[in-house]
C-alpha atoms as a PDB file:
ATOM      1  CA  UNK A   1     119.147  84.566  86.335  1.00  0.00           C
ATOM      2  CA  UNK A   2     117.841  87.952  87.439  1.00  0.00           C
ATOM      3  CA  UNK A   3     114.319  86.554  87.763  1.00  0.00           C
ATOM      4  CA  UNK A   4     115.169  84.077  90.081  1.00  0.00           C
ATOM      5  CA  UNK A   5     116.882  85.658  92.503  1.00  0.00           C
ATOM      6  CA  UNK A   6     113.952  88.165  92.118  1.00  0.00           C
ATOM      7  CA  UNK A   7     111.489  85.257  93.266  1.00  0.00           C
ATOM      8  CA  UNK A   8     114.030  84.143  95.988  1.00  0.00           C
ATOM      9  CA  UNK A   9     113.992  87.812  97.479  1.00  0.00           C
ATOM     10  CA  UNK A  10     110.725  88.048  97.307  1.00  0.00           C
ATOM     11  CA  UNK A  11     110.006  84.592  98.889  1.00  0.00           C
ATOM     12  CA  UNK A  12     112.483  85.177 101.714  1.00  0.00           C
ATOM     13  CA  UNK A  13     110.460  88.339 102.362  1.00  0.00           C
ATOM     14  CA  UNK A  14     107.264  86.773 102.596  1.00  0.00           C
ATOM     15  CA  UNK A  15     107.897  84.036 104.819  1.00  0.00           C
ATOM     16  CA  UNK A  16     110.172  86.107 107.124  1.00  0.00           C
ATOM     17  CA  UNK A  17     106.865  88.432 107.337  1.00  0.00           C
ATOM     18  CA  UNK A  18     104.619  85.494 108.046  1.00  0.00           C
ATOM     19  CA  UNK A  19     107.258  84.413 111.060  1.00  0.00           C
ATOM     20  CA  UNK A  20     104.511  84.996 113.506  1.00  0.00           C
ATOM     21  CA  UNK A  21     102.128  82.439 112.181  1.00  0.00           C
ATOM     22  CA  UNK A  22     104.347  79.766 111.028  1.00  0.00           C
ATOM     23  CA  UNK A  23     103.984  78.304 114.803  1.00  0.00           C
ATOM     24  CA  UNK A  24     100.080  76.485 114.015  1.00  0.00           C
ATOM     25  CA  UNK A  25     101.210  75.078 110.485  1.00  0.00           C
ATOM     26  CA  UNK A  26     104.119  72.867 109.111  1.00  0.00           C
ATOM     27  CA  UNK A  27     106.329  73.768 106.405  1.00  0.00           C
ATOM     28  CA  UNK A  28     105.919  71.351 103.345  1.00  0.00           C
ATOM     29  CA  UNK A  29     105.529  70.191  99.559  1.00  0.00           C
ATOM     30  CA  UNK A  30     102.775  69.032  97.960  1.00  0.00           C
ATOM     31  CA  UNK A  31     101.982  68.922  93.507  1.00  0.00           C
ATOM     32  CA  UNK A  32      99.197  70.112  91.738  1.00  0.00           C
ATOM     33  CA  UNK A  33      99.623  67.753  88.725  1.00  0.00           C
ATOM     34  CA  UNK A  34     102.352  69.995  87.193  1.00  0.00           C
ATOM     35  CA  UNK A  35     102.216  72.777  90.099  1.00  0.00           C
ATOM     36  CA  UNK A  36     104.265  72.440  92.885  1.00  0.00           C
ATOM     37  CA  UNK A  37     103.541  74.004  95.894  1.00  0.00           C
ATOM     38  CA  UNK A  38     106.231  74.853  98.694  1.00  0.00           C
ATOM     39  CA  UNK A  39     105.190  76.684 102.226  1.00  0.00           C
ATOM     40  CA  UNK A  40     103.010  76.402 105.195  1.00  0.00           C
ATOM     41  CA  UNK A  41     100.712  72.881 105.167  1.00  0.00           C
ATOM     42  CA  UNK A  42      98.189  72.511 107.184  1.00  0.00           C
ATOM     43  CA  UNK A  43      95.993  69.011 107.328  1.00  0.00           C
ATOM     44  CA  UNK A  44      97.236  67.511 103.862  1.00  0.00           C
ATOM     45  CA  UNK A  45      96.359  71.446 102.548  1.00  0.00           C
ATOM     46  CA  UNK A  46      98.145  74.475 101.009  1.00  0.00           C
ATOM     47  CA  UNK A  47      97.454  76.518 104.162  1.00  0.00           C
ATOM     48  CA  UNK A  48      99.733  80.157 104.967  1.00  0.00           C
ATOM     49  CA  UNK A  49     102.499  81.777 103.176  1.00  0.00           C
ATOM     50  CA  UNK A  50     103.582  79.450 100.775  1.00  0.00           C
ATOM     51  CA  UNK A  51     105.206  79.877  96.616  1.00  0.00           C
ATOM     52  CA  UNK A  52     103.371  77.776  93.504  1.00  0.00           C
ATOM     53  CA  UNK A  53     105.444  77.133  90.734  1.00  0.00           C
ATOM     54  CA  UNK A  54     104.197  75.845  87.214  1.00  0.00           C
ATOM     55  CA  UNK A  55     105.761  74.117  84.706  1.00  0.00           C
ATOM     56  CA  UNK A  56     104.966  77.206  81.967  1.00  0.00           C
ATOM     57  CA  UNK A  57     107.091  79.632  84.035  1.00  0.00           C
ATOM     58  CA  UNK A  58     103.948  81.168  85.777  1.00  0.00           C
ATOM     59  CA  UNK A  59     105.579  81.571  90.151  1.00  0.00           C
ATOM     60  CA  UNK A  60     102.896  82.770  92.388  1.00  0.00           C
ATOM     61  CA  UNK A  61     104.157  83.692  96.020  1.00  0.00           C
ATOM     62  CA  UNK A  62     101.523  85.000  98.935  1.00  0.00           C
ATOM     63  CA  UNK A  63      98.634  83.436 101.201  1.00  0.00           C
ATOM     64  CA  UNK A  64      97.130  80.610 100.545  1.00  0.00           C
ATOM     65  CA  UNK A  65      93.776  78.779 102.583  1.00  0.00           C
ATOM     66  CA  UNK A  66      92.880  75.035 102.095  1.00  0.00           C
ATOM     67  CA  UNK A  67      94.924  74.894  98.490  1.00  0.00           C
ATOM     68  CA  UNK A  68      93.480  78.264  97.051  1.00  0.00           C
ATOM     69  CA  UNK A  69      95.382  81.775  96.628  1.00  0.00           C
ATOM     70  CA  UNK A  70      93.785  83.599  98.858  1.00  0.00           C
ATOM     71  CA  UNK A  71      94.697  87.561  99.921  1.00  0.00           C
ATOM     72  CA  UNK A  72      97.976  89.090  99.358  1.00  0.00           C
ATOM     73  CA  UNK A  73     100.556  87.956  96.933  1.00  0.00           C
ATOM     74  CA  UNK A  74     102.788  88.060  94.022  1.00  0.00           C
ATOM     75  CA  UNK A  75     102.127  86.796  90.424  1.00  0.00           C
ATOM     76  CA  UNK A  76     104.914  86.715  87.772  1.00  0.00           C
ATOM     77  CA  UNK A  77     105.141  85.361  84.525  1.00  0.00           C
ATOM     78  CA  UNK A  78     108.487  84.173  82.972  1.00  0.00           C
ATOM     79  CA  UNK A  79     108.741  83.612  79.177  1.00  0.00           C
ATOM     80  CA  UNK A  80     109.789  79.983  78.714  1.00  0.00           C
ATOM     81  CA  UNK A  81     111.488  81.187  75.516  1.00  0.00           C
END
């Protein structure tokens, strides 16, 4: 329970920090066969401040450019166990 409000925070923080350059890209959803993606999109692409989550507990949350991490962000690992 603590680890998810851990990601939350940290999510929050992100995209309040990003604020400025939400304005150029849409906020949306897109999978990664059993990744989903949820942040800025921008044409059909994984594109700004956005949060990956995988099925085996891995969350990434940080930049992203045309559907790869790219520059500043936050990896965590949750045991599934």
């Amino acid at each position: 329970m603590i680890n998810k409000k851990i990601i939350t925070t940290l999510a929050i923080l992100l995209f309040n920090l990003s604020a400025i350059n939400v304005a150029y890209a849409e906020i949306g959803e897109l999978n990664f066969g059993k990744t989903k993606y949820f942040g800025e999109v921008r044409e059909g692409k994984a594109h700004g401040i956005g949060a990956l989550k995988a099925t085996d507990g891995t969350n990434y949350i940080g930049w992203f450019k045309q559907n790869i991490a790219n520059g500043e962000g936050i990896l965590i690992r949750l045991n599934a166990d």
